[in-house]
Protein backbone atom coordinates (compact mmCIF):
# COMPACT_ATOMS: atom_id res chain seq x y z
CA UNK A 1 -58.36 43.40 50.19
CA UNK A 2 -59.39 45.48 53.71
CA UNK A 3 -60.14 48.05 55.47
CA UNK A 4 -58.45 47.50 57.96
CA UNK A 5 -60.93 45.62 59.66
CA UNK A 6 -59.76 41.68 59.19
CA UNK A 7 -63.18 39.91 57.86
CA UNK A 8 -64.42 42.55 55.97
CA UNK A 9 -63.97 42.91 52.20
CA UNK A 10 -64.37 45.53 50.66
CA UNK A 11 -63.58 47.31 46.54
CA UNK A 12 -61.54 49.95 45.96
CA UNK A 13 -62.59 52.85 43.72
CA UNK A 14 -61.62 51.25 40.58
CA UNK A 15 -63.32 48.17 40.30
CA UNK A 16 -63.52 45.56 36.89
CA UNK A 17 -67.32 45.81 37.30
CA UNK A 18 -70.15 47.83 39.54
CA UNK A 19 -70.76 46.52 42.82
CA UNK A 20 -73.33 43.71 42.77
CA UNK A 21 -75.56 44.24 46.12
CA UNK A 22 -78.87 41.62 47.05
CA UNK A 23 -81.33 42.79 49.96
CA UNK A 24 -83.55 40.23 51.02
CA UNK A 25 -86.62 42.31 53.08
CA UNK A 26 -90.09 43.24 52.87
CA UNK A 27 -91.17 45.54 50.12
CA UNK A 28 -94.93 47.03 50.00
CA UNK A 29 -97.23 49.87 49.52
CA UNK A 30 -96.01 52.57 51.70
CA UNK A 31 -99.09 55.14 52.50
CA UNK A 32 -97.70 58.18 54.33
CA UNK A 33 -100.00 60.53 55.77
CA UNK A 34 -99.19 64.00 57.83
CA UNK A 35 -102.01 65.67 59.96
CA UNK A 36 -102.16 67.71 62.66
CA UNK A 37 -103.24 65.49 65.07
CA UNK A 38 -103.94 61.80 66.26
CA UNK A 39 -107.66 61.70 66.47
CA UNK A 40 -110.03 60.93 69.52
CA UNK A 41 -111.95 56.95 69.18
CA UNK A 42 -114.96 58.74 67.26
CA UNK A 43 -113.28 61.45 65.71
CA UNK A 44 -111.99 62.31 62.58
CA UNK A 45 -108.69 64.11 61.29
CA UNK A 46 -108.13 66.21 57.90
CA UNK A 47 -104.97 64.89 56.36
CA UNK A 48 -102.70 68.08 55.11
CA UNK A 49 -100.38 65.31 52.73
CA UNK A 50 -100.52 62.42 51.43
CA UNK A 51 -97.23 60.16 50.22
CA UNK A 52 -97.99 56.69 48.43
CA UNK A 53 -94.29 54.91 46.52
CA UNK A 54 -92.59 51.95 46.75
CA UNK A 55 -91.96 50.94 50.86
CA UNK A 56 -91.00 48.34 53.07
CA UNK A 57 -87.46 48.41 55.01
CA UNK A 58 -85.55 45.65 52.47
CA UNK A 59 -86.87 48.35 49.58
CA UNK A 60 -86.07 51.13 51.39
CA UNK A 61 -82.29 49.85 51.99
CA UNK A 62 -82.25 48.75 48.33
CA UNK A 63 -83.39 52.14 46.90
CA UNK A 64 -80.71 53.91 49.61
CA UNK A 65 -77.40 52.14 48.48
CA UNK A 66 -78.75 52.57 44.71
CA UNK A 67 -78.71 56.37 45.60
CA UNK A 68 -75.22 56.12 47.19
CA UNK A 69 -73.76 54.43 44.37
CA UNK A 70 -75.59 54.94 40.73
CA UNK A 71 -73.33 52.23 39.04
CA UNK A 72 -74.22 49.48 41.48
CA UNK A 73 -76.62 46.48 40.50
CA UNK A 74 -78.97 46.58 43.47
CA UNK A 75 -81.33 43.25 43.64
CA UNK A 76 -84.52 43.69 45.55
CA UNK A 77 -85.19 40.26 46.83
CA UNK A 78 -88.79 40.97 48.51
CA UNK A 79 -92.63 39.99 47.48
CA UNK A 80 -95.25 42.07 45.80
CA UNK A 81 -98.40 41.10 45.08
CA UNK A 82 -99.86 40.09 42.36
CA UNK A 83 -102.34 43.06 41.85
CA UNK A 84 -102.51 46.10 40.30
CA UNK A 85 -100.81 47.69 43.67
CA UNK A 86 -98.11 45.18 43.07
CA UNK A 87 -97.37 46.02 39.31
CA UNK A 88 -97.26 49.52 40.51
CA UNK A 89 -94.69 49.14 43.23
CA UNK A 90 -92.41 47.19 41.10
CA UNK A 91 -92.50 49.36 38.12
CA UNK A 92 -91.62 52.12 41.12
CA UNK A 93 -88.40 50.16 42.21
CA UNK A 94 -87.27 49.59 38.44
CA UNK A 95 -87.59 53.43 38.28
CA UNK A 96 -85.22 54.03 40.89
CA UNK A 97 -82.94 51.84 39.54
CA UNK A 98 -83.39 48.72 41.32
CA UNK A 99 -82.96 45.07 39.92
CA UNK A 100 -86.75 42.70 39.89
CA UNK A 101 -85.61 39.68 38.98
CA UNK A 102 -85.76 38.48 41.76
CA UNK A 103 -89.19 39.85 43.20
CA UNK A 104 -91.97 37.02 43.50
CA UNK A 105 -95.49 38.22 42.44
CA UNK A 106 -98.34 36.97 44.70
CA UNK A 107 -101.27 36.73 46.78
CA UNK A 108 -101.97 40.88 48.21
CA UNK A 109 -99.30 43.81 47.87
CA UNK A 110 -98.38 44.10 51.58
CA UNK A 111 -99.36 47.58 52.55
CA UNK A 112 -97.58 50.19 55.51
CA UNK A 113 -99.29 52.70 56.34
CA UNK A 114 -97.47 55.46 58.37
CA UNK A 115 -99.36 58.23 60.30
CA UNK A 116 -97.71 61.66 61.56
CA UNK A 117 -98.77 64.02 63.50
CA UNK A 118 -97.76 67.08 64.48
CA UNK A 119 -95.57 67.02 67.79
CA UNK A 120 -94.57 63.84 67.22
CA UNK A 121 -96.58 61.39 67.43
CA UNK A 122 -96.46 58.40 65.22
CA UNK A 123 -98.59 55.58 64.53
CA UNK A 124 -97.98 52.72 62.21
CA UNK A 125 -100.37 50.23 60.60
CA UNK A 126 -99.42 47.38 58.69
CA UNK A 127 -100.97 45.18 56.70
CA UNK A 128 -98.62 41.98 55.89
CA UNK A 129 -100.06 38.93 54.86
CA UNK A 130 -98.38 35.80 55.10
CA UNK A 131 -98.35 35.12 51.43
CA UNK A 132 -96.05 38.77 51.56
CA UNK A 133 -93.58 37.15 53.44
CA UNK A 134 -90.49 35.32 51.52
CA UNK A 135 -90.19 31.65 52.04
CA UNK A 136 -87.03 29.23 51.86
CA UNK A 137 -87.74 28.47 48.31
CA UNK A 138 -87.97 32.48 47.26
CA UNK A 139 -84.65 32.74 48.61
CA UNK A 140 -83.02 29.55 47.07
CA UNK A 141 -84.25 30.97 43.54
CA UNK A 142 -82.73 34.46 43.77
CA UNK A 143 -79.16 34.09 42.37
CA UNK A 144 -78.29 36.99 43.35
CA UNK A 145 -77.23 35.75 46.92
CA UNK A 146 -74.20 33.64 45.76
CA UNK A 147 -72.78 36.30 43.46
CA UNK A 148 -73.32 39.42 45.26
CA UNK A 149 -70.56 41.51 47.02
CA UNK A 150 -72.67 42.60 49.53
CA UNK A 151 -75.79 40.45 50.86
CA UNK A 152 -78.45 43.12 53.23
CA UNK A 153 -81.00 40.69 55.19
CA UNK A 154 -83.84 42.83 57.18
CA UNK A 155 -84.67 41.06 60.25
CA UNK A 156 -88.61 40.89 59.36
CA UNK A 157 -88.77 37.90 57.98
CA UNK A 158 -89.12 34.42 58.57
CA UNK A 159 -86.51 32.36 60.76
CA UNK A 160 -85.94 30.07 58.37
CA UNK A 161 -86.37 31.71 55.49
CA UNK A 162 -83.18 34.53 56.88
CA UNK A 163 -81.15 31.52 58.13
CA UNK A 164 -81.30 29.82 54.43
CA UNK A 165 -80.29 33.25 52.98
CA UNK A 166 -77.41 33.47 54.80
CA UNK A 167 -75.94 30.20 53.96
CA UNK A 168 -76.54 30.39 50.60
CA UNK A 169 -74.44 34.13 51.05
CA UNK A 170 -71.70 32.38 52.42
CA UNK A 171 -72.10 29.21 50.14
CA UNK A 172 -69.65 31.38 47.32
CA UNK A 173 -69.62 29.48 43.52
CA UNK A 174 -66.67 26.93 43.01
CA UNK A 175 -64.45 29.62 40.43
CA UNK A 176 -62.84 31.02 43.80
CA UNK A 177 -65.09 34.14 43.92
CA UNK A 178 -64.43 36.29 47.32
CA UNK A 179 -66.69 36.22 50.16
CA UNK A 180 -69.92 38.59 50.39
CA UNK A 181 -69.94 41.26 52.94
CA UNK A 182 -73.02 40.26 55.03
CA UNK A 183 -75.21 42.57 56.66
CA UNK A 184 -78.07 42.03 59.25
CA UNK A 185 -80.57 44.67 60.04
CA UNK A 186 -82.82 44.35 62.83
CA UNK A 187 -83.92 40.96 64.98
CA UNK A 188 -85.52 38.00 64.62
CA UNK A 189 -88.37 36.65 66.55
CA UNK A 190 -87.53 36.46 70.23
CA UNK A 191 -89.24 33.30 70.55
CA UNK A 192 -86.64 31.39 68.71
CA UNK A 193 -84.53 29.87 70.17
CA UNK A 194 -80.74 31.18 70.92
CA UNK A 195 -79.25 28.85 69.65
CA UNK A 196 -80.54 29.54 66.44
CA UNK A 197 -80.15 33.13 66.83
CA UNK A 198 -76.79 32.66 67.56
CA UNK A 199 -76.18 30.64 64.59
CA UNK A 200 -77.64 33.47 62.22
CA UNK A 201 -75.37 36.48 63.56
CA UNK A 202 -72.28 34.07 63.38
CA UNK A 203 -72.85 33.99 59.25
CA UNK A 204 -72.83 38.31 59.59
CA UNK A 205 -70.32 40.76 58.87
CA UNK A 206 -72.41 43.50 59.95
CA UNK A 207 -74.83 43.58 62.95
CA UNK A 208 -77.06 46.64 62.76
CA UNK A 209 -80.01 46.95 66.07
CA UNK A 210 -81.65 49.63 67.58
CA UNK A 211 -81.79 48.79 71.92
CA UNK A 212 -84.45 46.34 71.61
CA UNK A 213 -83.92 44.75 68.81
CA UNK A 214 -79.62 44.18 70.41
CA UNK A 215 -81.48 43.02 73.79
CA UNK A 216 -83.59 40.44 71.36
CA UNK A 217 -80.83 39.07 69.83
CA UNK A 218 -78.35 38.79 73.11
CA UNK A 219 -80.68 38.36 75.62
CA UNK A 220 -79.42 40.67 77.27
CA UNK A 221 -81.20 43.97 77.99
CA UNK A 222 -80.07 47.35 76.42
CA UNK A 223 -80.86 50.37 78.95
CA UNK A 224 -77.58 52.96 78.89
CA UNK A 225 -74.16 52.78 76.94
CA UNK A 226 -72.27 50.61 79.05
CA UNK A 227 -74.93 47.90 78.35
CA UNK A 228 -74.63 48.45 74.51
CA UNK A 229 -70.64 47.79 74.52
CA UNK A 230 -71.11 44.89 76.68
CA UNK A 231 -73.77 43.26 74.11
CA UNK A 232 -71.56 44.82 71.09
CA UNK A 233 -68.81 42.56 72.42
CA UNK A 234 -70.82 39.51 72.91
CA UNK A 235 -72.38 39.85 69.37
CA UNK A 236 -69.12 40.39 68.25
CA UNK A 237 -67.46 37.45 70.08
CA UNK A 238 -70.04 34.95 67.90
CA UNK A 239 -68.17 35.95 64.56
CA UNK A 240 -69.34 39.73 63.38
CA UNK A 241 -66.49 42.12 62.42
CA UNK A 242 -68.49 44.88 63.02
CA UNK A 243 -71.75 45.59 65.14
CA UNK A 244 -73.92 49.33 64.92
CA UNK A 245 -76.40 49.72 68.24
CA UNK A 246 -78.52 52.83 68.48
CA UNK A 247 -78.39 53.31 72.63
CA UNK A 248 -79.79 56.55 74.38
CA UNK A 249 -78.04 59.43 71.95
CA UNK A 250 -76.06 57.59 70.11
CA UNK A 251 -74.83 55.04 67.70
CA UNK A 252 -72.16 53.03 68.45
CA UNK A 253 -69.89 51.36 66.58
CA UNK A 254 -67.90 48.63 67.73
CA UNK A 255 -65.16 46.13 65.86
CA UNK A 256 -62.69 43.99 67.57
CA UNK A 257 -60.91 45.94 69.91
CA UNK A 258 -62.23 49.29 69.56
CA UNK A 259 -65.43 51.43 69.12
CA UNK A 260 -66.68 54.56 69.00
CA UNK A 261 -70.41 56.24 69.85
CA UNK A 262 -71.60 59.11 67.31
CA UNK A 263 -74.13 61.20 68.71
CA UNK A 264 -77.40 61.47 66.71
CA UNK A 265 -80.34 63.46 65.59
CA UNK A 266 -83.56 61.25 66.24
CA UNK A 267 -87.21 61.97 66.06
CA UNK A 268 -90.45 60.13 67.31
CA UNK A 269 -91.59 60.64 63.77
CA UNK A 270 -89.13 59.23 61.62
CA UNK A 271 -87.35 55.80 61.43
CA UNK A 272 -83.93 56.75 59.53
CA UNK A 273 -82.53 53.55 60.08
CA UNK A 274 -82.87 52.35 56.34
CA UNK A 275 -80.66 55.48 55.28
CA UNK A 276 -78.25 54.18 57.96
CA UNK A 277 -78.14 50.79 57.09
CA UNK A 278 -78.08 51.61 53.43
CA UNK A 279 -74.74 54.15 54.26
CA UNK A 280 -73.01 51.71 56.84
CA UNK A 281 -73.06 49.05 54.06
CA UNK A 282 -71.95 50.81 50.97
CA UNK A 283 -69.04 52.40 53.00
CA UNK A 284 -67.70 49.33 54.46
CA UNK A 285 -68.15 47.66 50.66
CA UNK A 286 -66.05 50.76 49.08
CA UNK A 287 -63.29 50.31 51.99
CA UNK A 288 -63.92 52.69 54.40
CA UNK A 289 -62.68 51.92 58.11
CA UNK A 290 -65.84 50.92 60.60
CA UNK A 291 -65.55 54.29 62.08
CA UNK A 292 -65.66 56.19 59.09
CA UNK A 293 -68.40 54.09 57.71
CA UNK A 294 -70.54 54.66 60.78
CA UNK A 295 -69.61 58.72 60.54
CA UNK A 296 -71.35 58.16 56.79
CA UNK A 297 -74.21 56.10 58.31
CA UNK A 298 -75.16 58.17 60.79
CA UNK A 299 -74.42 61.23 58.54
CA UNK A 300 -77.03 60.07 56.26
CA UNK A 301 -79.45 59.09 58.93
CA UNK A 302 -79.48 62.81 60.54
CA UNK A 303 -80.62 63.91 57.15
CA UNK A 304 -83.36 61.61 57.06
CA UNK A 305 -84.70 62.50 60.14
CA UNK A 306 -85.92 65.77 58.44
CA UNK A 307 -87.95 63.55 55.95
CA UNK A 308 -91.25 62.59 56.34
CA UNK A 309 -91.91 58.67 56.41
CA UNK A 310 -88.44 56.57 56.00
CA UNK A 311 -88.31 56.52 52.14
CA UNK A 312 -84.53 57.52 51.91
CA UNK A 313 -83.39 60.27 49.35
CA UNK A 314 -79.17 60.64 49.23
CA UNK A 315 -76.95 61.34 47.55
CA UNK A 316 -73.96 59.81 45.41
CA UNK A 317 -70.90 58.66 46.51
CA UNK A 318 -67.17 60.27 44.98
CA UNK A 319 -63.96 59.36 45.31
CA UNK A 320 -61.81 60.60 48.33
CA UNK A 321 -57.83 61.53 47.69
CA UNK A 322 -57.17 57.86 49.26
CA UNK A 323 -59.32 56.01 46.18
CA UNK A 324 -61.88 54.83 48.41
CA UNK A 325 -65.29 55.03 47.49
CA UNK A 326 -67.04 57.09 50.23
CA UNK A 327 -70.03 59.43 50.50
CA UNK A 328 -68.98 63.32 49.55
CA UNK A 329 -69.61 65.50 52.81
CA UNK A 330 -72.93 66.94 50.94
CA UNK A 331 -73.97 62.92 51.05
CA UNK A 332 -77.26 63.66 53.00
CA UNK A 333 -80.59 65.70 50.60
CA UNK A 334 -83.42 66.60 52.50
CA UNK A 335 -84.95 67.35 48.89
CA UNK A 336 -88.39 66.84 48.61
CA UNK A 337 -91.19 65.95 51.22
CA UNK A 338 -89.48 67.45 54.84
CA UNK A 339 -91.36 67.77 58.55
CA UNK A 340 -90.24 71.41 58.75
């Protein structure tokens, strides 16, 4: 079945069973904290709110195509410590719906802590200790990966760990089940080596970068929009069927032959690139064409720019007069904590 985009599979709105979806990223402690000002060295600042819940960008994408589609199985495949911050967080992502099975408890809960100020600054401090980090092995236990119909892999992780996730995504079980919709978010390490980059975004479906993060994995640097459709195209032309670059005011959207760039709303404050990633993939999974999935996406990203920190909060998807399974035209919610 297709979308009209040959490579790409994608369910209709009447499937046998939910959509089975595996995102292999960090997950952590996210600490959110608004005040009016970035202090001086010395100084002190009075913090006006305070946000602590379930974080990381492979949670936050998990928790985002959970909110899109309710009936979806949504496996978190991520570490959490194995402390009390830890038991927390993943009784916080079974809350919102989110498979654990496949979570691996240990060492320290890996902790983000994001600091906004008023005119928009932003700082962000991480604390990510190795043991947080998946390894080969995590990703050859989780199941999930060979039976999913949509496989999400955030970029910050290790090399080899990603690369083994996305073979076992393609490696589908011998009873003739269909291929996995494969989805890459971000960029690995530039100090591996191309080749190996190369190798990774030929297994993808889906390439999803901001300007750096494109220029990391082409090697080729991202400055205007005429250097984002040349390094859509080259992504593209190592296997991809779709590739989403966020260049000056835009997003573009590229497949074979075609493209499109949808302006934006972006902040200094806010990263709503989980809410994208999270829309992009669970339209292109329901059957929606790569422009219409990257209207969604970047849809769902505007309303997360009014959001403080990049914990996503959308809504569900409905059923257009076609049958495909695409977000309603209310699909962003600025409920809850906003920057206004």
């Amino acid at each position: 079945m297709s979308n009209g985009t040959p490579g790409i599979p994608a369910r209709t709105a009447q499937p046998v069973s939910p959509a089975r979806v595996a995102v292999v990223g960090q997950a952590g402690r996210d600490l959110v904290l608004r005040v009016a000002g970035i202090p001086d060295a010395g100084a002190s600042a009075v913090v006006s709110e305070r946000i602590e819940r379930l974080g990381g960008k492979g949670a936050n994408i998990a928790v985002g195509i959970r909110q899109l589609d309710p009936t979806a199985r949504v496996s978190l495949v991520a570490v959490l410590g194995d402390d009390g911050a830890g038991e927390e967080m993943l009784g916080d992502a079974a809350r919102q719906g989110l498979d654990t099975g496949h979570v691996v408890r240990r060492g320290v809960t890996a902790l983000l802590t994001d600091v906004v100020a008023d005119g928009g600054v932003r700082r962000l401090l991480e604390h990510i200790p190795e043991q947080a980090l998946l390894t080969p092995d995590d990703v050859r236990a989780a199941t999930a990966l060979t039976t999913a119909d949509a496989v999400v892999l955030q970029l910050q992780q290790p090399f080899d760990t990603l690369l083994v996730a996305a073979q076992l995504t393609r490696q589908r079980p011998a009873n003739g089940a269909p291929r996995a919709l494969l989805v890459l978010d971000g960029a690995v390490d530039a100090t591996e080596d191309r080749a190996g980059r190369d190798e990774l975004v030929g297994f993808a479906d889906v390439v999803r970068a901001n300007a750096r993060e494109a220029s990391m994995l082409s090697g080729s640097e991202v400055r205007n929009r005429e250097d984002a459709l040349r390094t859509a195209e080259t992504l593209l032309d190592l296997g991809p069927r779709v590739v989403a670059l966020t260049v000056d005011d835009a997003e573009l959207i590229a497949w074979p032959g075609d493209h499109v760039f949808l302006p934006h709303e972006r902040t200094r404050t806010v990263d709503p690139t989980d809410a994208f990633v999270a829309a992009l993939t669970t339209a292109l999974l329901s059957g929606a064409s790569p422009r219409e999935a990257g209207q969604r996406a970047t849809q769902a990203a505007g309303a997360s720019v009014q959001r403080l920190g990049g914990h996503p909060r959308l809504r569900r998807l409905s059923p257009d007069r076609k049958g495909s399974m695409l977000p309603s035209t209310d699909l962003p919610s600025t409920d809850g904590e906003t920057l206004a």
